[in-house]
C-alpha atoms as a PDB file:
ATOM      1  CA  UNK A   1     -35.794 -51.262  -2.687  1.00  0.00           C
ATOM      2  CA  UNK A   2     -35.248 -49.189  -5.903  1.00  0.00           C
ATOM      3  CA  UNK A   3     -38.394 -50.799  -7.591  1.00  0.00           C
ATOM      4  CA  UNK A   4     -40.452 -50.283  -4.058  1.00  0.00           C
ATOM      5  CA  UNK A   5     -39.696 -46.595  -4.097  1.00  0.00           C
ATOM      6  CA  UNK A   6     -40.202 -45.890  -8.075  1.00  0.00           C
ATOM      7  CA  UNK A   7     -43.997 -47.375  -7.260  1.00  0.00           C
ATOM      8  CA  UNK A   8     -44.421 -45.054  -4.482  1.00  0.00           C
ATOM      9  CA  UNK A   9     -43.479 -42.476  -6.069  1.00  0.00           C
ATOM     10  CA  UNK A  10     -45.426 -43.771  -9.326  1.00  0.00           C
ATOM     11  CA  UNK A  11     -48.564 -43.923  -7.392  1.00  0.00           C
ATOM     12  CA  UNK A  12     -48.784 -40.813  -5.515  1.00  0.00           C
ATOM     13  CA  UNK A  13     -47.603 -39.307  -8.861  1.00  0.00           C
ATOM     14  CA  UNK A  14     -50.719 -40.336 -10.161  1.00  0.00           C
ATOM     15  CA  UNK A  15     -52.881 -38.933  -7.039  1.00  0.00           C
ATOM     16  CA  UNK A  16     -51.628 -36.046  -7.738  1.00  0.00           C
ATOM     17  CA  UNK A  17     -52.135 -35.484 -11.029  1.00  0.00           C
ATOM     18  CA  UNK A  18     -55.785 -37.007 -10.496  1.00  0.00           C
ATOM     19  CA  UNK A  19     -56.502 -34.287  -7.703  1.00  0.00           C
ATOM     20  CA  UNK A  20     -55.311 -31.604  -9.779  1.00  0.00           C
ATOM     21  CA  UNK A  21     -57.551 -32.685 -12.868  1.00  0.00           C
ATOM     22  CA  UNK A  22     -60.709 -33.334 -10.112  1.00  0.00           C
ATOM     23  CA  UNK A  23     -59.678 -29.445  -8.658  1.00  0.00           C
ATOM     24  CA  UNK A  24     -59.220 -27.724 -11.907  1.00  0.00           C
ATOM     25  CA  UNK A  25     -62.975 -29.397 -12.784  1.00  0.00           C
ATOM     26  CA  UNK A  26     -64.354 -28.328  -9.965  1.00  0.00           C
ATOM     27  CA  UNK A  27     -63.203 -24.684 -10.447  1.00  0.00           C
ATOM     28  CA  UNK A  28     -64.153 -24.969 -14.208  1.00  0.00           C
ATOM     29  CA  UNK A  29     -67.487 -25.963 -12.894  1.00  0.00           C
ATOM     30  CA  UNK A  30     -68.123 -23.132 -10.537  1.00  0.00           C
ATOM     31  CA  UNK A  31     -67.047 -21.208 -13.350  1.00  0.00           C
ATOM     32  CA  UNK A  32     -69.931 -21.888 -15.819  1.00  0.00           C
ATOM     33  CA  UNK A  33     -72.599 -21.977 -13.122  1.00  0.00           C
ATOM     34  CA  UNK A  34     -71.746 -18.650 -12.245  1.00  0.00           C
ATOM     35  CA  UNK A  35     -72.388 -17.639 -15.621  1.00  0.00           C
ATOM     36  CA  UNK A  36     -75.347 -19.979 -16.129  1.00  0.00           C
ATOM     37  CA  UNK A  37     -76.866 -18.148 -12.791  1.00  0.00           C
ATOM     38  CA  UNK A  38     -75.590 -14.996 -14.408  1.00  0.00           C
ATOM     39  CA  UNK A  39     -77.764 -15.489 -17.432  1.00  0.00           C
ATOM     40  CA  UNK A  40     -80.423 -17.287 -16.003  1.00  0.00           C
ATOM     41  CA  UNK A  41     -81.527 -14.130 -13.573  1.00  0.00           C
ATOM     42  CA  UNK A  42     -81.127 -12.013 -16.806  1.00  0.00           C
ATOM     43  CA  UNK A  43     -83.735 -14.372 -18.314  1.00  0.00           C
ATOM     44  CA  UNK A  44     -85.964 -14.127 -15.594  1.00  0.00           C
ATOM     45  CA  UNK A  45     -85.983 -10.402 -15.413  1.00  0.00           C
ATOM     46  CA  UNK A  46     -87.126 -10.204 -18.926  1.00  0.00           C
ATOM     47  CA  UNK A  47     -89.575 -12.865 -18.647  1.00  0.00           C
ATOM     48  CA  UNK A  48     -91.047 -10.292 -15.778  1.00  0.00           C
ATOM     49  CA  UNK A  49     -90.990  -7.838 -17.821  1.00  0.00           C
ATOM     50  CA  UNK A  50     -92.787  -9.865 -20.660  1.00  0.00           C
ATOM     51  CA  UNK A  51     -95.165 -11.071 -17.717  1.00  0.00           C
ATOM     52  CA  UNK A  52     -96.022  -7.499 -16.992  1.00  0.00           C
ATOM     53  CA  UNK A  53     -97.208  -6.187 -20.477  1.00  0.00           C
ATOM     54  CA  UNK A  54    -100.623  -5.969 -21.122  1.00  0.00           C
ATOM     55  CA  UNK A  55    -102.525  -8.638 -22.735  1.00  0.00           C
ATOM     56  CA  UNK A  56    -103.815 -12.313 -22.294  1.00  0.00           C
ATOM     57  CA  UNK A  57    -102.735 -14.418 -19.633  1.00  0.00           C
ATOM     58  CA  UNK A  58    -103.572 -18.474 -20.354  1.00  0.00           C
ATOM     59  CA  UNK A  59    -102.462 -21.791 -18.298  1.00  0.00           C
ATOM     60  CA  UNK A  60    -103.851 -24.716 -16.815  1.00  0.00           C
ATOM     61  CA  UNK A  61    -102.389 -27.863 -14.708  1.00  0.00           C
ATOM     62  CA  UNK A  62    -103.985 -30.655 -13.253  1.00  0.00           C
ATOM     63  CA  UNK A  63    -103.303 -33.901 -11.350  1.00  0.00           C
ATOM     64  CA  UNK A  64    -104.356 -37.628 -12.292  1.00  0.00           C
ATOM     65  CA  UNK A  65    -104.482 -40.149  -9.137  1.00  0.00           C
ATOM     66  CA  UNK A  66    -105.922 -43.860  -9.465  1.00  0.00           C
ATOM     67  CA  UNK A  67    -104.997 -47.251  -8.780  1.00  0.00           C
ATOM     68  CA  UNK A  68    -106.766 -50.531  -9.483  1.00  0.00           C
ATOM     69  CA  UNK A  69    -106.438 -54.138  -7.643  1.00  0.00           C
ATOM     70  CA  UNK A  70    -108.223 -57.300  -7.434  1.00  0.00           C
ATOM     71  CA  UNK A  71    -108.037 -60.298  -4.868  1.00  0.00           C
ATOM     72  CA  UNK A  72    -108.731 -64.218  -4.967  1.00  0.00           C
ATOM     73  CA  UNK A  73    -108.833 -66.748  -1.918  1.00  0.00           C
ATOM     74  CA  UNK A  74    -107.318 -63.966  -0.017  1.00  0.00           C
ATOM     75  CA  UNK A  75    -108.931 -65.047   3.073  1.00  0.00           C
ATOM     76  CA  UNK A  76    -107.080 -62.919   5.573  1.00  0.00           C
ATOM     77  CA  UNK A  77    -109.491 -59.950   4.702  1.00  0.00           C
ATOM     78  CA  UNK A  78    -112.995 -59.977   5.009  1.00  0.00           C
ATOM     79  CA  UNK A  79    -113.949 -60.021   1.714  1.00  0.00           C
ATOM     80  CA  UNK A  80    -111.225 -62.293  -0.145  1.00  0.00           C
ATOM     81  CA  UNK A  81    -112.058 -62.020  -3.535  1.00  0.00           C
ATOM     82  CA  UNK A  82    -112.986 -58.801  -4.730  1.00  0.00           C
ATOM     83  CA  UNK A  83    -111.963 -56.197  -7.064  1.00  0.00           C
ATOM     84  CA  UNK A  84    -111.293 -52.738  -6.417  1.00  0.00           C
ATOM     85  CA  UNK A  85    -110.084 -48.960  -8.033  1.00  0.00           C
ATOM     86  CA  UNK A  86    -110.809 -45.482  -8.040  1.00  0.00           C
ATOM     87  CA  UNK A  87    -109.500 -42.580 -10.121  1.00  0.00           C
ATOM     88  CA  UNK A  88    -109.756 -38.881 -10.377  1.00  0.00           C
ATOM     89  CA  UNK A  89    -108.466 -35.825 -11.443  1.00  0.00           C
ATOM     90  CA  UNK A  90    -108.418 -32.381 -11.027  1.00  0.00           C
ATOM     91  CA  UNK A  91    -108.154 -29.395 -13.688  1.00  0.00           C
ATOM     92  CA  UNK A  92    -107.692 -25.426 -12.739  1.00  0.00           C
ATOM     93  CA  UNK A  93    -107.372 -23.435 -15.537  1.00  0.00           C
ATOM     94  CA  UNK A  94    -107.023 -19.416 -15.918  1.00  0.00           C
ATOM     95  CA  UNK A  95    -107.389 -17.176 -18.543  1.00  0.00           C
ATOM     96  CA  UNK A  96    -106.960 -13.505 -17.468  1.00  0.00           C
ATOM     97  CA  UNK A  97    -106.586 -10.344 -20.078  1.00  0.00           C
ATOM     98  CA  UNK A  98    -105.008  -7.682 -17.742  1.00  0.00           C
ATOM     99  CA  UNK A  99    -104.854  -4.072 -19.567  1.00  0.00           C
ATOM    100  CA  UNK A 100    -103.537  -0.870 -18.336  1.00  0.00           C
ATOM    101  CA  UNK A 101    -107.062   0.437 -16.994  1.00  0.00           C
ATOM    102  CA  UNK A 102    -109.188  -3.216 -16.808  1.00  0.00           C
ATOM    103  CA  UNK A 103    -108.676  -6.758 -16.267  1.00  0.00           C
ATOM    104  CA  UNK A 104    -110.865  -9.442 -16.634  1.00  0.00           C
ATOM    105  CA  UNK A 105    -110.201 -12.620 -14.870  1.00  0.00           C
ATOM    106  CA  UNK A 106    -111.434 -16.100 -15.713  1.00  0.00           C
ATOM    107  CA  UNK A 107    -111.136 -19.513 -13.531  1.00  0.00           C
ATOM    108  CA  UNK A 108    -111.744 -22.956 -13.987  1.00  0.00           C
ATOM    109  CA  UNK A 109    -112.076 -25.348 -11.459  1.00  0.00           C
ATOM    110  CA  UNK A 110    -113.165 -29.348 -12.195  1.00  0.00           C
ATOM    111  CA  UNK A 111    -112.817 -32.261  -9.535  1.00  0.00           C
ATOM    112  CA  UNK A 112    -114.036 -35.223 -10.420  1.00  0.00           C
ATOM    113  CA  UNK A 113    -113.576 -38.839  -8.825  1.00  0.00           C
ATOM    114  CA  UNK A 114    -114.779 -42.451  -9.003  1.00  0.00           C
ATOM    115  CA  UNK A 115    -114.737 -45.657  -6.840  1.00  0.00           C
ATOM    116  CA  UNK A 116    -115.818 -48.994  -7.068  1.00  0.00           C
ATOM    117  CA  UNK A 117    -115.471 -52.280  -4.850  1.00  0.00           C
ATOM    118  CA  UNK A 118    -116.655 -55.420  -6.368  1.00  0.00           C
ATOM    119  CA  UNK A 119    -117.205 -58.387  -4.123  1.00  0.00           C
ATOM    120  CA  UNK A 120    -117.425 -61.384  -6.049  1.00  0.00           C
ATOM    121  CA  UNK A 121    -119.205 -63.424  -3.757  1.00  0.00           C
ATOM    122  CA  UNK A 122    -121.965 -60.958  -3.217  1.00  0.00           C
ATOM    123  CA  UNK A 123    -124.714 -60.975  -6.363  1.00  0.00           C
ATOM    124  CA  UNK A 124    -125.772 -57.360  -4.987  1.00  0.00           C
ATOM    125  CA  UNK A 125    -123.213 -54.918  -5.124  1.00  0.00           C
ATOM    126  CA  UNK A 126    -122.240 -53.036  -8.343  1.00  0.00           C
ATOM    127  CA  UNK A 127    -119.224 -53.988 -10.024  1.00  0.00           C
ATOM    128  CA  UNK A 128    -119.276 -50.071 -11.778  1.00  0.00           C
ATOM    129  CA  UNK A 129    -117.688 -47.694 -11.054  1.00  0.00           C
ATOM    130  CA  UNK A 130    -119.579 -45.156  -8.429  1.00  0.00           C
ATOM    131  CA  UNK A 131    -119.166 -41.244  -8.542  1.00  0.00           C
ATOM    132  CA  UNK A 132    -117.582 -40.233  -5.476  1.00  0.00           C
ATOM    133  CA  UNK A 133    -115.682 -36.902  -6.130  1.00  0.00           C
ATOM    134  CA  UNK A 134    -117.736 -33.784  -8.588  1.00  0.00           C
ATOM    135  CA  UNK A 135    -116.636 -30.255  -7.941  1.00  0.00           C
ATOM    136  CA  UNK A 136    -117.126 -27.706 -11.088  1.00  0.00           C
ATOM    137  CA  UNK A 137    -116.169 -24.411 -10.230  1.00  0.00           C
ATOM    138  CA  UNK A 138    -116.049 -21.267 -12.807  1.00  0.00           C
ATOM    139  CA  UNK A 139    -115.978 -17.646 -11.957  1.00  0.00           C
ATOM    140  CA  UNK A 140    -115.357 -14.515 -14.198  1.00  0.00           C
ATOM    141  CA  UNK A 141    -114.067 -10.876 -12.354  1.00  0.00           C
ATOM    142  CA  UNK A 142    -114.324  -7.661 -14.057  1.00  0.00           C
ATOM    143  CA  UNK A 143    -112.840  -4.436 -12.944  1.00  0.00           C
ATOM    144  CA  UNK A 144    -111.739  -0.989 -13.929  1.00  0.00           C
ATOM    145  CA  UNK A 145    -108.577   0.211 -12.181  1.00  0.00           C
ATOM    146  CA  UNK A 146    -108.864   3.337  -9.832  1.00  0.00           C
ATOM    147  CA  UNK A 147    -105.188   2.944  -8.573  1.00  0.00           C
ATOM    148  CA  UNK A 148    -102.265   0.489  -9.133  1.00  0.00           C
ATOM    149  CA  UNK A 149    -104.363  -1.765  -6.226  1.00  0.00           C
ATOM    150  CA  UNK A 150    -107.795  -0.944  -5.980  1.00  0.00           C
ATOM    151  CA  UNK A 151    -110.926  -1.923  -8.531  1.00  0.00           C
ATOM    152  CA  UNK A 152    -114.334  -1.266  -8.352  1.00  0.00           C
ATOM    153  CA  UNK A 153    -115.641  -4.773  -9.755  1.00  0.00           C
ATOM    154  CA  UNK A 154    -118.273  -7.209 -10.892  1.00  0.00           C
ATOM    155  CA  UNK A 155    -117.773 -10.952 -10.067  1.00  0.00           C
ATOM    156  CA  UNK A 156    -120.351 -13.623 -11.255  1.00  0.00           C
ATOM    157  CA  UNK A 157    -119.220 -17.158  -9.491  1.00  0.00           C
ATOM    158  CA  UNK A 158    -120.785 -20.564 -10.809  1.00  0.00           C
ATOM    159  CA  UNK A 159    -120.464 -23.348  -8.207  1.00  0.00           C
ATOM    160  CA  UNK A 160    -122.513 -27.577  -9.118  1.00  0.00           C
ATOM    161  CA  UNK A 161    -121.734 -30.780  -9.708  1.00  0.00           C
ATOM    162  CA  UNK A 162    -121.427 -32.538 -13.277  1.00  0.00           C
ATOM    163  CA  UNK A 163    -121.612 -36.631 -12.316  1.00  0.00           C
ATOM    164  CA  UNK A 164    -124.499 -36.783 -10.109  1.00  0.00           C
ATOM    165  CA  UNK A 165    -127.475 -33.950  -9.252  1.00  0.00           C
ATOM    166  CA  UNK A 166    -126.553 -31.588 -11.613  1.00  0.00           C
ATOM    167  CA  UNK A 167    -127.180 -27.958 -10.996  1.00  0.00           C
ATOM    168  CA  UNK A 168    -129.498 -29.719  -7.467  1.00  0.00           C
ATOM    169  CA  UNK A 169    -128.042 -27.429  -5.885  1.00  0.00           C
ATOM    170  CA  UNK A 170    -126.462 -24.869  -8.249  1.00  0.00           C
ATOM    171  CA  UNK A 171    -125.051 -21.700  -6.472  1.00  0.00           C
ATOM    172  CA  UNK A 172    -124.500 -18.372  -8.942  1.00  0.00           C
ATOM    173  CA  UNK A 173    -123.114 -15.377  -7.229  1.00  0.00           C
ATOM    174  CA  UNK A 174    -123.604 -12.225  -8.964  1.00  0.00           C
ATOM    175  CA  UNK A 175    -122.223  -9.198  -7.227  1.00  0.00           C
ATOM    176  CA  UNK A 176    -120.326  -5.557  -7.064  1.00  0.00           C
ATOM    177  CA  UNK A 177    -117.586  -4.317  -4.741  1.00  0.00           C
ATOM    178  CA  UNK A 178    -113.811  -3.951  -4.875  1.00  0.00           C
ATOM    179  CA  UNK A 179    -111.090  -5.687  -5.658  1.00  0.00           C
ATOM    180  CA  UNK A 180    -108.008  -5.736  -4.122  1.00  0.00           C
ATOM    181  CA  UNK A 181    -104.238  -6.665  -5.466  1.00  0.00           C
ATOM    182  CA  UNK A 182    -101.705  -6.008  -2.836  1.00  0.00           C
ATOM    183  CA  UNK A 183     -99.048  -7.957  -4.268  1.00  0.00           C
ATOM    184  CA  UNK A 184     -98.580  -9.699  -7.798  1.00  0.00           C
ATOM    185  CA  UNK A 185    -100.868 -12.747  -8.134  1.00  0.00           C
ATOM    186  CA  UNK A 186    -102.885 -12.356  -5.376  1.00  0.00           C
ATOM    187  CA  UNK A 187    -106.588 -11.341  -5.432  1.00  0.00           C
ATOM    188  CA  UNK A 188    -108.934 -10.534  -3.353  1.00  0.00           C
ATOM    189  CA  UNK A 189    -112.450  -9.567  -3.878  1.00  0.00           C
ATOM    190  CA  UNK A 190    -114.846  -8.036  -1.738  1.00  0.00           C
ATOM    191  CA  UNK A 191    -118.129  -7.299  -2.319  1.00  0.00           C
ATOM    192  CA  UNK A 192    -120.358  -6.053   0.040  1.00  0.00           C
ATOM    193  CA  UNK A 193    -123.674  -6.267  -2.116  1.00  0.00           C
ATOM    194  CA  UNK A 194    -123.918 -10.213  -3.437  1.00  0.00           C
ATOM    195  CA  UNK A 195    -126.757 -12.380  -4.521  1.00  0.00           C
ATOM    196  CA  UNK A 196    -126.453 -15.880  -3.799  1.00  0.00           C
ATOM    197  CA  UNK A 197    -128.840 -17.907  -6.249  1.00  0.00           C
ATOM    198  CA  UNK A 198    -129.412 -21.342  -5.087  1.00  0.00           C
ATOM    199  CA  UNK A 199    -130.961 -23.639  -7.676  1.00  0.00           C
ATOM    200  CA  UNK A 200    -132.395 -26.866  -6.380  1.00  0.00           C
ATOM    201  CA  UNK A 201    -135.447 -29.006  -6.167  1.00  0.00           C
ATOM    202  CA  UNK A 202    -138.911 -27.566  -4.734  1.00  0.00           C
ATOM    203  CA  UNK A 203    -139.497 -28.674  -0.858  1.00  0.00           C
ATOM    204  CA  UNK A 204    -135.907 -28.776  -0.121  1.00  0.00           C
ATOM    205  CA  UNK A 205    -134.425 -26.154   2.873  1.00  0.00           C
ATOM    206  CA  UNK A 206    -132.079 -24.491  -0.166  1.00  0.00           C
ATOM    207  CA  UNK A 207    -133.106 -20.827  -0.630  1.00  0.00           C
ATOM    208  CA  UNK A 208    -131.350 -17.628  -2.256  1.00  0.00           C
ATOM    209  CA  UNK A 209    -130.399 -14.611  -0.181  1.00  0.00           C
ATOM    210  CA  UNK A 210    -128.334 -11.382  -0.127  1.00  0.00           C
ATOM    211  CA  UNK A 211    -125.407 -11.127   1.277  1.00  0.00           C
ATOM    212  CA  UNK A 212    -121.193 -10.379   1.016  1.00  0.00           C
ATOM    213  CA  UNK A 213    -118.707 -11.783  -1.054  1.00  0.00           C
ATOM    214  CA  UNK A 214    -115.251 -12.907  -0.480  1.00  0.00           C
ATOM    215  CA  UNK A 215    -112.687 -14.406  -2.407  1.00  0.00           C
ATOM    216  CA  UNK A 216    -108.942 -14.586  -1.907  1.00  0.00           C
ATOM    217  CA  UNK A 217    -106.900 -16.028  -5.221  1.00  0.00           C
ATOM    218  CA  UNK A 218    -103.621 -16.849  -5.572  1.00  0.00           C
ATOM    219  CA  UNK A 219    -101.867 -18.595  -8.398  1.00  0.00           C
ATOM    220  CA  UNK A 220     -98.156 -18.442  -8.995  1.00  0.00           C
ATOM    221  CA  UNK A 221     -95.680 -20.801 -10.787  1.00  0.00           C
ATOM    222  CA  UNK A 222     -92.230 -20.624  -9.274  1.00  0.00           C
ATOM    223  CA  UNK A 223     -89.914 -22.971 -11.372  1.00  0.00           C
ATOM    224  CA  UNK A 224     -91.043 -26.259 -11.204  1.00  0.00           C
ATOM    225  CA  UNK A 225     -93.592 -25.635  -8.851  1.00  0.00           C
ATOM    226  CA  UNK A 226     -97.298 -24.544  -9.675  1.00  0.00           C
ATOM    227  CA  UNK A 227     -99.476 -23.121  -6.955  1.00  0.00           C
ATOM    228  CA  UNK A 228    -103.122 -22.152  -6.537  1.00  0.00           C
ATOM    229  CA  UNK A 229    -104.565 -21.421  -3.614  1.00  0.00           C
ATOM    230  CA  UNK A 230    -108.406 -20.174  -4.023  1.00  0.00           C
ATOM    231  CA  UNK A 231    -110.995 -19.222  -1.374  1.00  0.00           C
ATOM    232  CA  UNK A 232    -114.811 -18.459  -2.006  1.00  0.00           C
ATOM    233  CA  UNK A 233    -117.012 -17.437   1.492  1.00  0.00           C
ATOM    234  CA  UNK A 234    -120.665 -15.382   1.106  1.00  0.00           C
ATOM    235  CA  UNK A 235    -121.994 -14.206   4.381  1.00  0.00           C
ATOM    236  CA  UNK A 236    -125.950 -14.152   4.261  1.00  0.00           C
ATOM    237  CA  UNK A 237    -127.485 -10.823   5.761  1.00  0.00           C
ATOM    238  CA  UNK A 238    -130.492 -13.095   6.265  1.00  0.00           C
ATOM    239  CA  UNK A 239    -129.244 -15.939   8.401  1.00  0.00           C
ATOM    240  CA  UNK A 240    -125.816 -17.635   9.115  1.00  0.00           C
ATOM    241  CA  UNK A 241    -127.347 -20.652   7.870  1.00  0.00           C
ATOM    242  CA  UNK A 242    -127.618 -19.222   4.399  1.00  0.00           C
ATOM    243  CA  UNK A 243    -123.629 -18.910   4.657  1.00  0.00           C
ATOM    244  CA  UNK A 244    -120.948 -20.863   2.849  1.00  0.00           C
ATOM    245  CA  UNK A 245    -117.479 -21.016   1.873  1.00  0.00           C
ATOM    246  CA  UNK A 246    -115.337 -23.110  -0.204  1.00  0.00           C
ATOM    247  CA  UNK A 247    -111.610 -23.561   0.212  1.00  0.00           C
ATOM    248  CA  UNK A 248    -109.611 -25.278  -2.701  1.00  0.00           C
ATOM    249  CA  UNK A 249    -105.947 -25.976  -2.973  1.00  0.00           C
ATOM    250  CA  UNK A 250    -103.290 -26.827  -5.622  1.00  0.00           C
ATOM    251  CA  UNK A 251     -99.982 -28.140  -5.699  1.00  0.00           C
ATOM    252  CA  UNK A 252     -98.178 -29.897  -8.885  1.00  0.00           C
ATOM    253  CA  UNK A 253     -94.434 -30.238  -9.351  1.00  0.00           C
ATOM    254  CA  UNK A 254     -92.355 -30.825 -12.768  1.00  0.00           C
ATOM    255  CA  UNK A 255     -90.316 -33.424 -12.983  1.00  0.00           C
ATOM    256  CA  UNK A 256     -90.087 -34.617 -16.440  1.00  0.00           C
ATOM    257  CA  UNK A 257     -90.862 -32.306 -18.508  1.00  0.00           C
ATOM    258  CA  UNK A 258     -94.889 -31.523 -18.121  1.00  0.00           C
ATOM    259  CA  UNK A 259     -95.319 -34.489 -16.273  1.00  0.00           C
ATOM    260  CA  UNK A 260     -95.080 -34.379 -12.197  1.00  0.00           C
ATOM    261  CA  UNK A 261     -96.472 -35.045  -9.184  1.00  0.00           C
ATOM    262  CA  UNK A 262     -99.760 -33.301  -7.792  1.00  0.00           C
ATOM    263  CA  UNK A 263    -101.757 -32.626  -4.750  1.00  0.00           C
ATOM    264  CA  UNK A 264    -105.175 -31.121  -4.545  1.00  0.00           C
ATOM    265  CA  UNK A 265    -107.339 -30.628  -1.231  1.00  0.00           C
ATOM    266  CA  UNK A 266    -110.488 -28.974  -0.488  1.00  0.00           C
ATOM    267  CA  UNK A 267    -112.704 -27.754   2.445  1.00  0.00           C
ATOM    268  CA  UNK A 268    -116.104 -26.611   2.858  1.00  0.00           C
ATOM    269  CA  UNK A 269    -118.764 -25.314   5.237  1.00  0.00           C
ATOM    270  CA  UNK A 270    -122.494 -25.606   3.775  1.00  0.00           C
ATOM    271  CA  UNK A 271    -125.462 -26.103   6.440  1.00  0.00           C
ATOM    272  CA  UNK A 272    -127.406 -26.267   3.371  1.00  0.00           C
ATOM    273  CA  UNK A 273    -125.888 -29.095   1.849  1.00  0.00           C
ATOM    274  CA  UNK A 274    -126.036 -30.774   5.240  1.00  0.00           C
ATOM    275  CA  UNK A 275    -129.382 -30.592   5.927  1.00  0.00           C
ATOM    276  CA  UNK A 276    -130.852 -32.094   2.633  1.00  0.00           C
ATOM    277  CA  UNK A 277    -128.071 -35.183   3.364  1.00  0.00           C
ATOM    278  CA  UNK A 278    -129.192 -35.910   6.735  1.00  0.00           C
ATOM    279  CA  UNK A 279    -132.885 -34.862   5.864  1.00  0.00           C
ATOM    280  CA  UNK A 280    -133.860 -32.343   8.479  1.00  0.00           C
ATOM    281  CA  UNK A 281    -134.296 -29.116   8.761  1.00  0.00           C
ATOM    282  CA  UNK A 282    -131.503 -26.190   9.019  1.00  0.00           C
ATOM    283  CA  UNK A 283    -131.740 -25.987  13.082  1.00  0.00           C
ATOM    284  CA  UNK A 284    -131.496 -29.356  13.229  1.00  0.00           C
ATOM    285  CA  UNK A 285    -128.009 -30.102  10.879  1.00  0.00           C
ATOM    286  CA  UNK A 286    -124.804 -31.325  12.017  1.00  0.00           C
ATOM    287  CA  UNK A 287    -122.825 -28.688   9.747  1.00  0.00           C
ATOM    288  CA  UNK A 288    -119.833 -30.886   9.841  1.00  0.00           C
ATOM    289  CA  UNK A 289    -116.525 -29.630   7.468  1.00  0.00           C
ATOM    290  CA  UNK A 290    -116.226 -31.257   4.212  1.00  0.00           C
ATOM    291  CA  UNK A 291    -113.128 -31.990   2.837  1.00  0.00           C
ATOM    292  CA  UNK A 292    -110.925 -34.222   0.303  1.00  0.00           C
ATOM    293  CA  UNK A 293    -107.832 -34.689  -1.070  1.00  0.00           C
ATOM    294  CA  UNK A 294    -105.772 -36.063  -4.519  1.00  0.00           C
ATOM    295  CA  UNK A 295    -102.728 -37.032  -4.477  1.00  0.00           C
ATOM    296  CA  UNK A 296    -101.335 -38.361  -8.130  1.00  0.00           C
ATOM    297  CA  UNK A 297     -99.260 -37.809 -11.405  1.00  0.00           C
ATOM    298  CA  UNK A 298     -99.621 -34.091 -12.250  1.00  0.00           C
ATOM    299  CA  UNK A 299     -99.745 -32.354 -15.748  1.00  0.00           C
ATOM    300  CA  UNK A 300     -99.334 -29.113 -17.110  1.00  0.00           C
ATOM    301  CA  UNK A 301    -100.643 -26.981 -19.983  1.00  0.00           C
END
């Protein structure tokens, strides 16, 4: 009975001392993230400070997406030997020198994708890869400060395709306005007196006009997490038709180091563009939304 009760006693003994040890950790712990949160909002408020002073601002991320496959005798598809991949990636880069009475802002936009499916037991088809995704977008903003918010501005705005029909069609926007900055890293231009130059082939429906300009930016990196959210519209004062606007979105999160995981999607509205696809004339085109999306490892500069 003796022996029963000195391993009772034993064993909670040890209990014991192992909850103490586990409590005392714990409150060591809470200890030394109080200070680490301590120092780490100290850190941030210089780093806003830093972020604040004039000078040039530089950064880029991207994402990378792909996979690859092939098939043999795999007769429950349709096509049971065939081989098959597509890759892309996306790059958005900024470089922006902000002074006390100017700024000029600089971004970079590239999209570019390819496809291919090979079946083997068709002589016909292209076992290449195909072009399916080219977006190359670049504009440059210029302004001198008339208050903390306000700008009177100049924005020129280069908008193609590298892979296939470059610069057919080509859209430059050259303009002067305002710009607007209601809150830090947000954007917005408008500018009521905008020509849209349209560069494509003779006999196509594609044709320049004047017009307004709007663009909303905003690009923000909040710990791990890199945003950029970026939206380009011109309203034609000589037809609707003539209108546009181009919607592009970012998302890449850290989680090794530079390396992550990204998403990128895109709209647009072009009655242009959708006329010379389906070959008829402006009154006639299904202006249907465009869109896409990448979804892949994500890097940043």
């Amino acid at each position: 009975m003796k022996k029963v009760l000195l391993i009772g006693a034993f064993v909670f003994g040890i209990f014991t001392v192992n909850a103490q040890t586990k409590e005392e950790l714990q409150a060591q712990k809470a200890e030394k993230q109080a200070q680490a949160d301590k120092f780490q909002s100290e850190a941030n408020a210089i780093q806003a400070q830093i972020d604040a002073l004039p000078g040039w601002r530089v950064g880029a991320f991207g994402t990378i997406g792909g996979s690859i496959s092939e098939f043999n005798n795999w007769y429950a598809q349709g096509a049971p030997n065939n081989a098959s991949g597509n890759i892309g990636f996306t790059v958005n880069g900024f470089a922006n020198l902000i002074e006390e009475k100017f700024f000029w802002r600089n971004n970079l936009n590239v999209n570019l994708g390819w496809v291919k499916l090979d079946n083997k037991d068709i002589d016909t088809d292209s076992s290449k890869f195909q072009e399916n995704t080219d977006v190359f977008n670049v504009t440059s903003l210029y302004g001198r400060k008339i208050s903390d918010k306000w700008a009177v501005s100049g924005l020129g705005e280069y908008r193609t395709t590298l892979l296939n029909n470059f610069n057919n069609p080509g859209y430059l926007d050259l303009g002067v306005g305002a710009t607007w900055t209601p809150i830090e890293n947000l954007v917005v231009v408008i500018h009521p007196l905008n020509y849209n130059f349209v560069f494509a082939d003779e006999g196509t429906v594609f044709e320049s006009s004047l017009g307004a300009k709007f663009v909303a930016d905003y690009t923000r990196q909040i710990g791990k997490i890199n945003f950029k959210s970026n939206f380009s519209g011109f309203a034609s004062y000589k037809s609707s038709d003539y209108s546009n606007w181009t919607w592009i979105n970012s998302f890449g999160y850290t989680l090794w180091k530079k390396i992550g995981v990204g998403f990128d999607f895109g709209l647009r509205s072009n009655k242009q563009e959708a006329a010379a696809f389906q070959g008829v004339s402006l009154d006639n085109a299904d202006n249907e939304l465009q869109s896409y999306w990448l979804f892949g490892l994500n890097y940043k500069l």
